[in-house]
C-alpha atoms as a PDB file:
ATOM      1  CA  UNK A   1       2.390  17.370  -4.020  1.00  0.00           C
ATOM      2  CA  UNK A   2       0.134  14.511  -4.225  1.00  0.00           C
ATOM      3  CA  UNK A   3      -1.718  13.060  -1.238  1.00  0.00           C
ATOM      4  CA  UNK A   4      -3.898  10.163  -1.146  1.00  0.00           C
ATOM      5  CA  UNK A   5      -7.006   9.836   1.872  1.00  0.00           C
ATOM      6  CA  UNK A   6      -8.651   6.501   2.802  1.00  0.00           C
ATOM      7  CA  UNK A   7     -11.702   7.324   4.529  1.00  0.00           C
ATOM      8  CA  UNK A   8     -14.696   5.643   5.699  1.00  0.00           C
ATOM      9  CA  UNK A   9     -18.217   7.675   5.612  1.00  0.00           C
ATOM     10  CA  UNK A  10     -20.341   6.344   8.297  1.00  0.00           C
ATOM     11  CA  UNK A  11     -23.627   7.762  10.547  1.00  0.00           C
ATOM     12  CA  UNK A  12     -24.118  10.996   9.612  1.00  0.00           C
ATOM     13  CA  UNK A  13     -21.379  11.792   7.643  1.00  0.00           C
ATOM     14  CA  UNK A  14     -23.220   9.499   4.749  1.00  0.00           C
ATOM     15  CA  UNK A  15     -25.723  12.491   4.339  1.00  0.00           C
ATOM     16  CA  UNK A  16     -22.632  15.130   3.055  1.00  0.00           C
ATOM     17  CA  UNK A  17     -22.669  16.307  -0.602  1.00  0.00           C
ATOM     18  CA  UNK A  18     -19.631  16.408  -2.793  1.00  0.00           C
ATOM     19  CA  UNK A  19     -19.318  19.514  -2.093  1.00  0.00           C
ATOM     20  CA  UNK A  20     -19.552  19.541   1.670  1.00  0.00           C
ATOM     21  CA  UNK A  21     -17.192  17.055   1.885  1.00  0.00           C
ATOM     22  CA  UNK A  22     -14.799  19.390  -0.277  1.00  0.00           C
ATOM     23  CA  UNK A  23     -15.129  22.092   1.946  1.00  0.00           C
ATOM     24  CA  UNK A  24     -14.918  19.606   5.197  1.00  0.00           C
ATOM     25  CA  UNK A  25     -11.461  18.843   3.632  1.00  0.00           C
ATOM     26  CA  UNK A  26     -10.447  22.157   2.807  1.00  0.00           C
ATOM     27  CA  UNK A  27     -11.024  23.661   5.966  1.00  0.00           C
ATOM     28  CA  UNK A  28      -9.094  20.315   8.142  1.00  0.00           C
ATOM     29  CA  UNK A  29      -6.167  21.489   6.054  1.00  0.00           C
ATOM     30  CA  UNK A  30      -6.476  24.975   6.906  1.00  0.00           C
ATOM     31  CA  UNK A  31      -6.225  24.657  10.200  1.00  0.00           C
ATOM     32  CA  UNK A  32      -3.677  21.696  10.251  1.00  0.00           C
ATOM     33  CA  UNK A  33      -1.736  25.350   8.474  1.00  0.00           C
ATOM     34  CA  UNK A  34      -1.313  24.294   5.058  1.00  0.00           C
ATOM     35  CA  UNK A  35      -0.751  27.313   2.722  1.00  0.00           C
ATOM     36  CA  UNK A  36      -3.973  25.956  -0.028  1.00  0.00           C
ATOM     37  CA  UNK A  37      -3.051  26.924  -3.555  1.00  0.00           C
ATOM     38  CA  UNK A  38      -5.682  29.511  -5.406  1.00  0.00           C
ATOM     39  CA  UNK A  39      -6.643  29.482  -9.510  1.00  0.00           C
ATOM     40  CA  UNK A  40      -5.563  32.207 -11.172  1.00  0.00           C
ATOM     41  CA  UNK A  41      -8.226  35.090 -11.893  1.00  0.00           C
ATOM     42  CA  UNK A  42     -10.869  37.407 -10.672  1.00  0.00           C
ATOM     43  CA  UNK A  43     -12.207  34.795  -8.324  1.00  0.00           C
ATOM     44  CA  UNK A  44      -9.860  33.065  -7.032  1.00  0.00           C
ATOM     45  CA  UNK A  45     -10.838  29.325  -5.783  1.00  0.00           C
ATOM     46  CA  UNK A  46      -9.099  27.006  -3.764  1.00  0.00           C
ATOM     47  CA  UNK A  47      -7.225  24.832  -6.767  1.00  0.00           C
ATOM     48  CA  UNK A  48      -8.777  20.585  -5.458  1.00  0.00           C
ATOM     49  CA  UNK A  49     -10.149  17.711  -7.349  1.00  0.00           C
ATOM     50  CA  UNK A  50     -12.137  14.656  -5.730  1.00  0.00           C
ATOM     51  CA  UNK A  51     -12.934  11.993  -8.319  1.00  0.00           C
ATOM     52  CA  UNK A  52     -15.702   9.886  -8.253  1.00  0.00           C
ATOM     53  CA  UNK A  53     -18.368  11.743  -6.066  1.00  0.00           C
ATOM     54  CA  UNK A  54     -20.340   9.490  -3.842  1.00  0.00           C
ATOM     55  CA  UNK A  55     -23.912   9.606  -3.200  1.00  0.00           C
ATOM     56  CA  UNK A  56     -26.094  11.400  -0.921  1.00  0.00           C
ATOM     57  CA  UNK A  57     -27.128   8.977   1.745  1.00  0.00           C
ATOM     58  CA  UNK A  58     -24.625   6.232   0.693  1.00  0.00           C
ATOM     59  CA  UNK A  59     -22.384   4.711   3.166  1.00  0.00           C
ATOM     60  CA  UNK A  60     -18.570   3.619   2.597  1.00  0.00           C
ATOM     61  CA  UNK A  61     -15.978   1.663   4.003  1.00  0.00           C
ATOM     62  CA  UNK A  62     -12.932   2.437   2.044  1.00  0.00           C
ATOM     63  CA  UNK A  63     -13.597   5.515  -0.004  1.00  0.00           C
ATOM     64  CA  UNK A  64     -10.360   6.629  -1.795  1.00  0.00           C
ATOM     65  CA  UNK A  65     -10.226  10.401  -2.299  1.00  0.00           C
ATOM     66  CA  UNK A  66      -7.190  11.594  -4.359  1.00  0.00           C
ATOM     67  CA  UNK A  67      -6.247  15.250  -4.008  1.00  0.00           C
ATOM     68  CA  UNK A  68      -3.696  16.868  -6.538  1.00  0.00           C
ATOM     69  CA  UNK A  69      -1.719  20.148  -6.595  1.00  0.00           C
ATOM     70  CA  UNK A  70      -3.585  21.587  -3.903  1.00  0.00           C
ATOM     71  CA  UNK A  71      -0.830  23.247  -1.504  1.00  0.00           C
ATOM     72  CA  UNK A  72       1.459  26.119  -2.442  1.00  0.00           C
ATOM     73  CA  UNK A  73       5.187  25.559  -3.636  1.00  0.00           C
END
């Protein structure tokens, strides 16, 4: 499954790392109750890619976030 966000980072939100924003989306699905897909391993990690990480301290208007493969089938 594929699924494509349009978001716009504003205020506060402008000051959230890649990774924060990662985890912010991570956990929204969670408790919307998607089943998030894990790598396989000792560790396993939730499986998401984000391309093109934004600054720290940069605002956006229409920030395009891609997310691939990340639910269970």
């Amino acid at each position: 499954m594929r699924i494509e966000l349009r978001l716009a980072i504003r205020d506060r939100a402008r000051f959230l790392s890649h990774l924060e924003m990662v985890d912010l989306l991570l956990a929204a699905f969670r408790r919307a109750g998607y089943e998030i897909a894990l790598s396989n391993g000792m560790r396993p990690r939730p499986v998401i890619s984000l391309a093109l990480a934004r600054g720290v301290g940069t605002a956006s208007e229409d920030e395009k976030k891609s997310i691939l493969d990340l639910f269970k089938r």
